[in-house]
C-alpha atoms as a PDB file:
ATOM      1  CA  UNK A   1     -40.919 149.120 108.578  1.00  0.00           C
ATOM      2  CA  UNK A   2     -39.760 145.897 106.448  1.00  0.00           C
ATOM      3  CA  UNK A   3     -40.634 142.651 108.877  1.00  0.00           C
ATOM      4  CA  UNK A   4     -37.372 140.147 109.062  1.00  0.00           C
ATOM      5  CA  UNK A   5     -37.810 136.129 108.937  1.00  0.00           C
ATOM      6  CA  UNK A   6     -36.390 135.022 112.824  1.00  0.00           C
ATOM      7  CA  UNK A   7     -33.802 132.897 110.733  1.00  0.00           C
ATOM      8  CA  UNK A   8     -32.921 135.718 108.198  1.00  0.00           C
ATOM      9  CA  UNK A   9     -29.582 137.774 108.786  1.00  0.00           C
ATOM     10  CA  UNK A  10     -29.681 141.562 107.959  1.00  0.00           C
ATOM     11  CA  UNK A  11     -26.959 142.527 106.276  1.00  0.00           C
ATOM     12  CA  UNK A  12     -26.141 146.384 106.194  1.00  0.00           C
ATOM     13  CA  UNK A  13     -26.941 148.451 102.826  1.00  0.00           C
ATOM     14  CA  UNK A  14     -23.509 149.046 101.603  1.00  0.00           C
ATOM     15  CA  UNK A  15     -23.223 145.190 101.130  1.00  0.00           C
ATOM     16  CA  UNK A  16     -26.918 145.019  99.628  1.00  0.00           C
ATOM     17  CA  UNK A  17     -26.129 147.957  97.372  1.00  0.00           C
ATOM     18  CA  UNK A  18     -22.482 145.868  96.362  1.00  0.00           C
ATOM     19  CA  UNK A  19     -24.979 141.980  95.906  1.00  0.00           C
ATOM     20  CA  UNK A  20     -27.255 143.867  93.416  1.00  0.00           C
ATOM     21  CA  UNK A  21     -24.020 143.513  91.303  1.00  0.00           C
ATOM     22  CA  UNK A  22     -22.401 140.692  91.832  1.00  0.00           C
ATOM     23  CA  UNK A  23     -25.447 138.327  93.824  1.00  0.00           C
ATOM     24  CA  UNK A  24     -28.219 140.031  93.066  1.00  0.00           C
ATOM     25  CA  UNK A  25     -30.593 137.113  93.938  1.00  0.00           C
ATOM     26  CA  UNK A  26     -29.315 137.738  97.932  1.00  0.00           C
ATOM     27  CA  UNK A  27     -29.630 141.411  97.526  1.00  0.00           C
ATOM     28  CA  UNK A  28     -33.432 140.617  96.589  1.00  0.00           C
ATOM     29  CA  UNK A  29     -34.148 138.348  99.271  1.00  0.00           C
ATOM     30  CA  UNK A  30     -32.871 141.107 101.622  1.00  0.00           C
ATOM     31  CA  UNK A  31     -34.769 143.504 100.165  1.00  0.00           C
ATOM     32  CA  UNK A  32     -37.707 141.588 100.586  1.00  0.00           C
ATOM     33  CA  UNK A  33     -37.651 140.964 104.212  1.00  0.00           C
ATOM     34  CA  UNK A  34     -35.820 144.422 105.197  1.00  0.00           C
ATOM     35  CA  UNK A  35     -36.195 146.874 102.813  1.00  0.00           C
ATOM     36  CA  UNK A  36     -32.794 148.973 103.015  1.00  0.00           C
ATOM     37  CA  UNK A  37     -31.774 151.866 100.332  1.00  0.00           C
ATOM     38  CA  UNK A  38     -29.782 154.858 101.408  1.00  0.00           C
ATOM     39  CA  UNK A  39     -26.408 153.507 100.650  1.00  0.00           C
ATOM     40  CA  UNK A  40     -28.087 152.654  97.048  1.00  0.00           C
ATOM     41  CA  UNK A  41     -28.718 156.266  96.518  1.00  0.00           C
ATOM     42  CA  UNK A  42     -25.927 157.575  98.169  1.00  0.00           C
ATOM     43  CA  UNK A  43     -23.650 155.564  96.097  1.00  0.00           C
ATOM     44  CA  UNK A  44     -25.518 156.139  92.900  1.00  0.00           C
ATOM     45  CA  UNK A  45     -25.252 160.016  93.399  1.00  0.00           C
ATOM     46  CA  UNK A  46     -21.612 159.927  94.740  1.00  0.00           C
ATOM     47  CA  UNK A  47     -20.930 158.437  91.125  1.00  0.00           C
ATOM     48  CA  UNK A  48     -23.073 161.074  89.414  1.00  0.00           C
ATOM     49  CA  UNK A  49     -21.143 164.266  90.922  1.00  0.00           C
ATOM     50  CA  UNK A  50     -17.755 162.410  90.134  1.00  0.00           C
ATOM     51  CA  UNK A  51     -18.898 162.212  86.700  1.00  0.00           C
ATOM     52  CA  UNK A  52     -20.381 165.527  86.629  1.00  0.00           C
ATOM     53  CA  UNK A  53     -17.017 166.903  87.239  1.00  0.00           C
ATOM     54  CA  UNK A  54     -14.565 164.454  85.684  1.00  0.00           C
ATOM     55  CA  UNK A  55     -16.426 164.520  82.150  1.00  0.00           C
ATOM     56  CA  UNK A  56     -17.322 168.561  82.286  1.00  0.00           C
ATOM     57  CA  UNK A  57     -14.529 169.253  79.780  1.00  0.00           C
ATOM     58  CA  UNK A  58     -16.053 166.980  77.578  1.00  0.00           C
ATOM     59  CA  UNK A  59     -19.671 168.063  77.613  1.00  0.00           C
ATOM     60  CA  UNK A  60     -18.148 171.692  77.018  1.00  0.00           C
ATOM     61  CA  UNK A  61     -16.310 170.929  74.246  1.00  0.00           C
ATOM     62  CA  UNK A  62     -19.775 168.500  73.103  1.00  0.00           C
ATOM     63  CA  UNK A  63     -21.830 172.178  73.477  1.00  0.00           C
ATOM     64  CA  UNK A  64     -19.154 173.982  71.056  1.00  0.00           C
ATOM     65  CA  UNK A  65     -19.468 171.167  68.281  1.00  0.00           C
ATOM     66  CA  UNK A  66     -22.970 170.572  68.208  1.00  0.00           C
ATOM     67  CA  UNK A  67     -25.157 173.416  69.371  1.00  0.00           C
ATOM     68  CA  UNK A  68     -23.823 175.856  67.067  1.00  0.00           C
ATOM     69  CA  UNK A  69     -24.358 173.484  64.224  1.00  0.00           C
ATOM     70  CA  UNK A  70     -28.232 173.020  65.429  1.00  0.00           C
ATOM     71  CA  UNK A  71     -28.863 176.057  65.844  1.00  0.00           C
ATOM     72  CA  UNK A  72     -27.834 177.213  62.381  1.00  0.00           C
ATOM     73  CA  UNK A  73     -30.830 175.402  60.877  1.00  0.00           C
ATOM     74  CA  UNK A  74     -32.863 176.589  63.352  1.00  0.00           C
ATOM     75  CA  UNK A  75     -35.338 178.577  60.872  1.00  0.00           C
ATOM     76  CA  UNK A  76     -36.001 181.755  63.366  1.00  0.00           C
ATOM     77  CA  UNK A  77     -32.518 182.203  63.986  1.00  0.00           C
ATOM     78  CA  UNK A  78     -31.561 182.187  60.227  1.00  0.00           C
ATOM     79  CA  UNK A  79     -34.134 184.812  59.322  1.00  0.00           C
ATOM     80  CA  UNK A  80     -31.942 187.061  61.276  1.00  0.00           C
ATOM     81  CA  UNK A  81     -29.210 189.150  59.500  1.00  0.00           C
ATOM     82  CA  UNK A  82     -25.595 187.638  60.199  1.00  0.00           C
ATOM     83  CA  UNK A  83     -24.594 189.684  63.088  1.00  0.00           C
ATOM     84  CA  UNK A  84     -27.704 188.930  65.368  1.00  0.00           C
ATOM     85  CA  UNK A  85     -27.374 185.376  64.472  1.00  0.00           C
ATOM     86  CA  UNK A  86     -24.001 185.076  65.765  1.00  0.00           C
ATOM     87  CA  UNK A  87     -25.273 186.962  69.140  1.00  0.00           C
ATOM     88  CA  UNK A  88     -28.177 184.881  69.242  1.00  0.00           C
ATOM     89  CA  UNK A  89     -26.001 181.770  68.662  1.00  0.00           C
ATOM     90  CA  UNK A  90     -23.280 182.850  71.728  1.00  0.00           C
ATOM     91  CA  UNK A  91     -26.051 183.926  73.936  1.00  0.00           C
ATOM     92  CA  UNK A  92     -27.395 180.346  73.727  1.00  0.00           C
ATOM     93  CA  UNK A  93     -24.310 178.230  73.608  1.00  0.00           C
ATOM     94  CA  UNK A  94     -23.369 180.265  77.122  1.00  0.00           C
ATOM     95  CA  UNK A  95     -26.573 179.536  78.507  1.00  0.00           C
ATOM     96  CA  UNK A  96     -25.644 175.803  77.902  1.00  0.00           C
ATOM     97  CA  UNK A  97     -22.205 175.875  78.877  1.00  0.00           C
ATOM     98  CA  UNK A  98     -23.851 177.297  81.971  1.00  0.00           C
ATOM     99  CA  UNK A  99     -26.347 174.310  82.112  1.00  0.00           C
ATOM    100  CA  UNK A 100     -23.409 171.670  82.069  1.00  0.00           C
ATOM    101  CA  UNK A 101     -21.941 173.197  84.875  1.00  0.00           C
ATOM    102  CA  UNK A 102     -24.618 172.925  86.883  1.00  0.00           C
ATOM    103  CA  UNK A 103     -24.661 168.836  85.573  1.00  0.00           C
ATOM    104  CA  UNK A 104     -23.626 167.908  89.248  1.00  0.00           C
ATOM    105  CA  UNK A 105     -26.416 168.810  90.867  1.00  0.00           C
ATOM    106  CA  UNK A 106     -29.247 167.809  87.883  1.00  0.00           C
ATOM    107  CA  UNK A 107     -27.934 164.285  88.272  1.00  0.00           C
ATOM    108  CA  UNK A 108     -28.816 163.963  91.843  1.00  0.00           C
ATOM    109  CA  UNK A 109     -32.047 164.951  91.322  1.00  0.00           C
ATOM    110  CA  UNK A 110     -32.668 163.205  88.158  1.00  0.00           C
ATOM    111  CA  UNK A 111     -32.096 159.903  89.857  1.00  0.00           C
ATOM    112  CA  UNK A 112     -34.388 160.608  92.946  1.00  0.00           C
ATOM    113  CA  UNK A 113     -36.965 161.630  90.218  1.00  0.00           C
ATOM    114  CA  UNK A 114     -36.652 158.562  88.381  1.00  0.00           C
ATOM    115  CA  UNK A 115     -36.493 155.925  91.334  1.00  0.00           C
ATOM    116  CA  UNK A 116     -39.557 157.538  92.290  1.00  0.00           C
ATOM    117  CA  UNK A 117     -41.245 156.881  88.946  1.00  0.00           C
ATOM    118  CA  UNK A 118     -40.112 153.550  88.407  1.00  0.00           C
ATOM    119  CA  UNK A 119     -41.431 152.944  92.328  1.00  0.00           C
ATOM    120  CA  UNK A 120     -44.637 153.998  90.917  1.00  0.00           C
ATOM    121  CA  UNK A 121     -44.798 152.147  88.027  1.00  0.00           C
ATOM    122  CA  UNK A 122     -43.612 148.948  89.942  1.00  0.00           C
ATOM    123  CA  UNK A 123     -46.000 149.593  92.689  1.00  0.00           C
ATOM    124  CA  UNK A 124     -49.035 149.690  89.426  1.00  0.00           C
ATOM    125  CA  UNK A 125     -47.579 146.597  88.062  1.00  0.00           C
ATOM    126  CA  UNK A 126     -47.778 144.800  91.558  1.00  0.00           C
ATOM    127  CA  UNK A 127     -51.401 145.652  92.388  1.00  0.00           C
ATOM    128  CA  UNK A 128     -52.363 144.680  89.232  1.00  0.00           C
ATOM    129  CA  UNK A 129     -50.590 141.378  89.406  1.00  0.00           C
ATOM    130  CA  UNK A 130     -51.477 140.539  92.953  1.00  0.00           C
ATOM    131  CA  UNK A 131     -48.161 140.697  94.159  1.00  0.00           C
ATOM    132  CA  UNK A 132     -47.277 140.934  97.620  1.00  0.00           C
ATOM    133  CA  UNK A 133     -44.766 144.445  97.875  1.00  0.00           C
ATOM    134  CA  UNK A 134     -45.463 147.322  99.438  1.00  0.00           C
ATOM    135  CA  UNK A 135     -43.970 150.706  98.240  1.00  0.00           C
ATOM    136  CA  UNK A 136     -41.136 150.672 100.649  1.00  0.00           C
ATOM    137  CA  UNK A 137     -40.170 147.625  99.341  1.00  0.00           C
ATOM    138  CA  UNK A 138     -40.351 148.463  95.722  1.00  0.00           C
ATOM    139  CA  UNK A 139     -38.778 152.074  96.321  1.00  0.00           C
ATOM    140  CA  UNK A 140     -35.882 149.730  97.805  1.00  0.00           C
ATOM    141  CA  UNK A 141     -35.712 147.566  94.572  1.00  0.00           C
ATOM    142  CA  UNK A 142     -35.865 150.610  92.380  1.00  0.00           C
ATOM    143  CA  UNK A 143     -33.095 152.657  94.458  1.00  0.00           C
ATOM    144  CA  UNK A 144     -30.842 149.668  94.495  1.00  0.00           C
ATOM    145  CA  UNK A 145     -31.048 148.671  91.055  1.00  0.00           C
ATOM    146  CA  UNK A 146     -29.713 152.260  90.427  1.00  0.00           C
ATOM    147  CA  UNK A 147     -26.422 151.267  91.311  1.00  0.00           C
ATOM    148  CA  UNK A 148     -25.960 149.513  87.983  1.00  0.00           C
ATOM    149  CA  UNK A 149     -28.349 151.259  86.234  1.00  0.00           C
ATOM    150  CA  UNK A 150     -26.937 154.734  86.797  1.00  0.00           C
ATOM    151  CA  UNK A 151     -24.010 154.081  88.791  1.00  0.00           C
ATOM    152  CA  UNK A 152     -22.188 151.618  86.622  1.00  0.00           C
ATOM    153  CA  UNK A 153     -23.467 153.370  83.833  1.00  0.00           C
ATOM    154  CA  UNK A 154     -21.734 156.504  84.814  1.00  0.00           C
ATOM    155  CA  UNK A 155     -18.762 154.745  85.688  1.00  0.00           C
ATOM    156  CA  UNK A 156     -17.944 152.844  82.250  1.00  0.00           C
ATOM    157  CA  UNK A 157     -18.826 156.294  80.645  1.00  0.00           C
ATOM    158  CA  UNK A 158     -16.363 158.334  82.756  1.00  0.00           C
ATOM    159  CA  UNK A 159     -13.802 155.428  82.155  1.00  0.00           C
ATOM    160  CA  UNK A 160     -14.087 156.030  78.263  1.00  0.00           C
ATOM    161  CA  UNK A 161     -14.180 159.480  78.117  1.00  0.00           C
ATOM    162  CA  UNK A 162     -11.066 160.130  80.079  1.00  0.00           C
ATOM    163  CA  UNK A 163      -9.131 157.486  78.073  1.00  0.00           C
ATOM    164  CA  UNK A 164     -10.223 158.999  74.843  1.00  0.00           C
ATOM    165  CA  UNK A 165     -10.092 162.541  75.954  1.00  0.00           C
ATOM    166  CA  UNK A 166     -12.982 165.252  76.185  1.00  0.00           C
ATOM    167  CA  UNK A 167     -11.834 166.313  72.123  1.00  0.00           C
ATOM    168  CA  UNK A 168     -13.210 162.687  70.730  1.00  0.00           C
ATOM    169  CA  UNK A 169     -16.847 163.411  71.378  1.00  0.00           C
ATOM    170  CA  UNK A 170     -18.730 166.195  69.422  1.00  0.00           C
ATOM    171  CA  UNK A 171     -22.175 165.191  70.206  1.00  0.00           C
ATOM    172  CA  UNK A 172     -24.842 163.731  72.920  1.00  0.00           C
ATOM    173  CA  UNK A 173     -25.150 160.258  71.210  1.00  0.00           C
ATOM    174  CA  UNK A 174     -21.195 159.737  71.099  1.00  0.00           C
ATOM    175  CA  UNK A 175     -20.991 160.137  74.539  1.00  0.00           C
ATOM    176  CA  UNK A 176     -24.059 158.058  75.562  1.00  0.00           C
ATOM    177  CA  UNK A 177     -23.037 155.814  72.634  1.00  0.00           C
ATOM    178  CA  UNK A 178     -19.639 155.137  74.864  1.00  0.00           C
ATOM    179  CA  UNK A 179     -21.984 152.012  76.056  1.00  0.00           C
ATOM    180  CA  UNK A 180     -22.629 149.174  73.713  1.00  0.00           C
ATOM    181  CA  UNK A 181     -25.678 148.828  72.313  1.00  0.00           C
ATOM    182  CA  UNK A 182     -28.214 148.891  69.665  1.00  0.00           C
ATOM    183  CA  UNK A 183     -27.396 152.251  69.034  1.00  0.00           C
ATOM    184  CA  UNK A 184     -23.724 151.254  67.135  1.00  0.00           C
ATOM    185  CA  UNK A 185     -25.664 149.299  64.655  1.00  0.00           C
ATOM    186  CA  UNK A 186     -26.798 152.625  63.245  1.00  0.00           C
ATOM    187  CA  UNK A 187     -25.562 154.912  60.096  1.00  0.00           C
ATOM    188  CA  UNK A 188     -24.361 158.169  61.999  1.00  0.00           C
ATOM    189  CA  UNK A 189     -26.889 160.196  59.893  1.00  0.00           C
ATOM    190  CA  UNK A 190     -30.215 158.295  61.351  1.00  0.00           C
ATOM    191  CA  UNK A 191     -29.950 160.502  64.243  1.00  0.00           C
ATOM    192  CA  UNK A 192     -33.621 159.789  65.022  1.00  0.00           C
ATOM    193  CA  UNK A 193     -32.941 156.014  65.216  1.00  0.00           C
ATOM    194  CA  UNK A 194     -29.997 156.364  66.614  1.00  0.00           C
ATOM    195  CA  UNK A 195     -31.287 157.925  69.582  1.00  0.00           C
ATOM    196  CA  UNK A 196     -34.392 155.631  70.182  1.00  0.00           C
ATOM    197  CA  UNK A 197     -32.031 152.461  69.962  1.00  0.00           C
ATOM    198  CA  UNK A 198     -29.690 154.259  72.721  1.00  0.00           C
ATOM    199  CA  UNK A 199     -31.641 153.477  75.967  1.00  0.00           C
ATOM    200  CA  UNK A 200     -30.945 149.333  74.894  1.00  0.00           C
ATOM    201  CA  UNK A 201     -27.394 149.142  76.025  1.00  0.00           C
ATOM    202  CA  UNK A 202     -26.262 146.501  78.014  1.00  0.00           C
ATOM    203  CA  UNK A 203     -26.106 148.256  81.454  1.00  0.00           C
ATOM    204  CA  UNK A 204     -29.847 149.198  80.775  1.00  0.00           C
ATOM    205  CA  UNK A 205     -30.663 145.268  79.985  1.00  0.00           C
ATOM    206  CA  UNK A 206     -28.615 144.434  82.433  1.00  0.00           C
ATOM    207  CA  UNK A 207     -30.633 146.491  84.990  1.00  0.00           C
ATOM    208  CA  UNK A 208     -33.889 145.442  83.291  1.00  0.00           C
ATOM    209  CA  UNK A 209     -33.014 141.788  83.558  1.00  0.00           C
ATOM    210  CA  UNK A 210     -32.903 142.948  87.313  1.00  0.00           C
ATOM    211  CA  UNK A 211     -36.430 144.524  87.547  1.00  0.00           C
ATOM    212  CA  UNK A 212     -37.245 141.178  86.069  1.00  0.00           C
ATOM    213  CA  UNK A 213     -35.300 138.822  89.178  1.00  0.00           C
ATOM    214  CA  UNK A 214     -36.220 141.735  91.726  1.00  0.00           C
ATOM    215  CA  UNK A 215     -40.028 141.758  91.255  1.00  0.00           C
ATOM    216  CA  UNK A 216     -40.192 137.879  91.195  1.00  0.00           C
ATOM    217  CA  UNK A 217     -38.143 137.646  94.557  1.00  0.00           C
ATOM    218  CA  UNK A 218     -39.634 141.043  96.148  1.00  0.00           C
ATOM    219  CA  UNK A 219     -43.552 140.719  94.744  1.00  0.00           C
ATOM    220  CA  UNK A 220     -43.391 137.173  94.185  1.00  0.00           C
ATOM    221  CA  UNK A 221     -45.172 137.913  90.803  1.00  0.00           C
ATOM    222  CA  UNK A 222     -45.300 135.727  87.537  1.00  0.00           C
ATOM    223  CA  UNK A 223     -42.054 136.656  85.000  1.00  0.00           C
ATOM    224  CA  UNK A 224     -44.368 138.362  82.491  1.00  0.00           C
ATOM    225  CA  UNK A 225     -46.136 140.700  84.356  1.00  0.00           C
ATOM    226  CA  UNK A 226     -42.571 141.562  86.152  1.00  0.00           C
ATOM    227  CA  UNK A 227     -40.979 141.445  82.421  1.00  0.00           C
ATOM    228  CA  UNK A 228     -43.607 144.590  81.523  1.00  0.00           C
ATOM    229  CA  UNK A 229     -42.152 146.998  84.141  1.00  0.00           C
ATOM    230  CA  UNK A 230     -38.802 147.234  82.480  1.00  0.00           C
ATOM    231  CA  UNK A 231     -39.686 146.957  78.731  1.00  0.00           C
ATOM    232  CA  UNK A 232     -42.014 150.202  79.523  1.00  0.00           C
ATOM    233  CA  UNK A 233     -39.000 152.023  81.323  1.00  0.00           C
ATOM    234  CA  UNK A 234     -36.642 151.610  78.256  1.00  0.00           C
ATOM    235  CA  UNK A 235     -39.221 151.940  75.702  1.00  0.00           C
ATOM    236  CA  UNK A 236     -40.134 155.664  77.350  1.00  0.00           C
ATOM    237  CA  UNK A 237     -36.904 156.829  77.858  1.00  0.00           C
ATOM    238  CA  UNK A 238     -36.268 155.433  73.422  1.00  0.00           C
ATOM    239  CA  UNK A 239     -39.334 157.537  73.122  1.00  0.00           C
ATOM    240  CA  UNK A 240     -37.873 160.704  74.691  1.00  0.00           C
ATOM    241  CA  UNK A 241     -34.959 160.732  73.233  1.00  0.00           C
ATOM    242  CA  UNK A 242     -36.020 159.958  69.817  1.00  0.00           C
ATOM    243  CA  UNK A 243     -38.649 163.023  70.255  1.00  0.00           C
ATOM    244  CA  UNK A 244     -35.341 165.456  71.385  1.00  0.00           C
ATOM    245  CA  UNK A 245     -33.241 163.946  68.451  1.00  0.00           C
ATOM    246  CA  UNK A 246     -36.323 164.983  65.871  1.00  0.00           C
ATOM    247  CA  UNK A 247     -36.561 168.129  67.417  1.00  0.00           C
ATOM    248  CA  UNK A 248     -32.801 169.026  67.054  1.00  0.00           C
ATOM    249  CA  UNK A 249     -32.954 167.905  63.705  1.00  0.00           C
END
């Protein structure tokens, strides 16, 4: 259990989950003295089934403009004569119109997978910089920060794709892309590029420049050490998606 200061006042985590947006520096200092982080998650997923559903015509019609495509140049599928390409081709495009469907419950787990991971790597990070957390704390920190970096993420996404309509986006990248970033900078043909510079968006700096004021306030370590947590994060997730863009390419 987190310890409290006798003059701190605990606020509940609905309100801690809110100040990691808009005072994240009192969301911190509540984290560090009583670690709270259910409301975090439950928010964060709440967002992620919303979106699941609200954006599955558009993922649908992203499946029917892209995979077929892919999957053209795939060279063991074009060895096959026409007719058994075309089955092969429908068999798989069902299988991932079946996938998308199931998109509200991967999200869920996704993000308890990932706050786990970044727990970890935040809990490495503090023993090797001294730092005073424990892994309740930092699980706290992680789960909270997922408000912005999932939760508003999701929600500016959903926003965009129901103004434009599920017909304006024919790929992955032009629906992740619905977030500014580094991403826009690059010719629509650099796929590979493209999808490395996609993690560095604004709500992802915006939720690493939180890592950065969380780990100070919760670990009480130095800025660079708490810097490296977050430039790792986004650098892995570049690397993964760069590595899936090459592949489909």
């Amino acid at each position: 259990m987190g310890t409290t200061d006798a003059t701190f006042k605990p606020r509940s985590g609905l309100l801690t989950a809110i100040d990691v947006i808009i005072a994240p520096k009192a969301a911190f200092a509540q984290i560090a003295a009583a670690p709270t982080w259910a409301w975090a998650l439950l928010l964060t997923i709440a967002v992620s089934v919303i979106y699941s559903f609200v954006t599955l015509p558009a993922a649908q019609h992203v499946v029917d403009a892209s995979v077929p495509q892919i999957l053209a140049h795939n060279p063991r599928i074009a060895a096959l004569p026409p007719a058994d390409q075309q089955k092969q081709i429908t068999a798989i495009v069902g299988f991932y119109h079946f996938f998308v469907k199931l998109n509200w419950i991967v999200q869920p787990i996704t993000i308890v997978i990932t706050t786990l991971l970044q727990t970890v790597l935040l809990l490495v990070i503090n023993i090797a910089a001294k730092g005073k957390a424990n892994f309740r704390k930092l699980w706290s920190l992680a789960a909270n920060i997922t408000v912005v970096g999932y939760g508003v993420t999701l929600l500016v996404m959903m926003l965009v794709i129901v103004l434009r309509g599920p017909d304006a986006f024919d790929s992955l990248a032009s629906i992740t892309n619905t977030i500014p970033g580094l991403a826009l900078l690059v010719p629509s043909d650099a796929a590979v590029l493209g999808a490395f510079l996609g993690p560095f968006n604004i709500t992802n700096i915006w939720a690493s420049v939180l890592f950065v004021i969380g780990m100070r306030t919760v670990s009480g370590i130095k800025t660079v050490p708490a810097v490296i947590a977050p430039v790792l994060m986004m650098l892995t997730v570049a690397i993964i998606s760069a590595g899936n863009a090459a592949q489909a390419h």
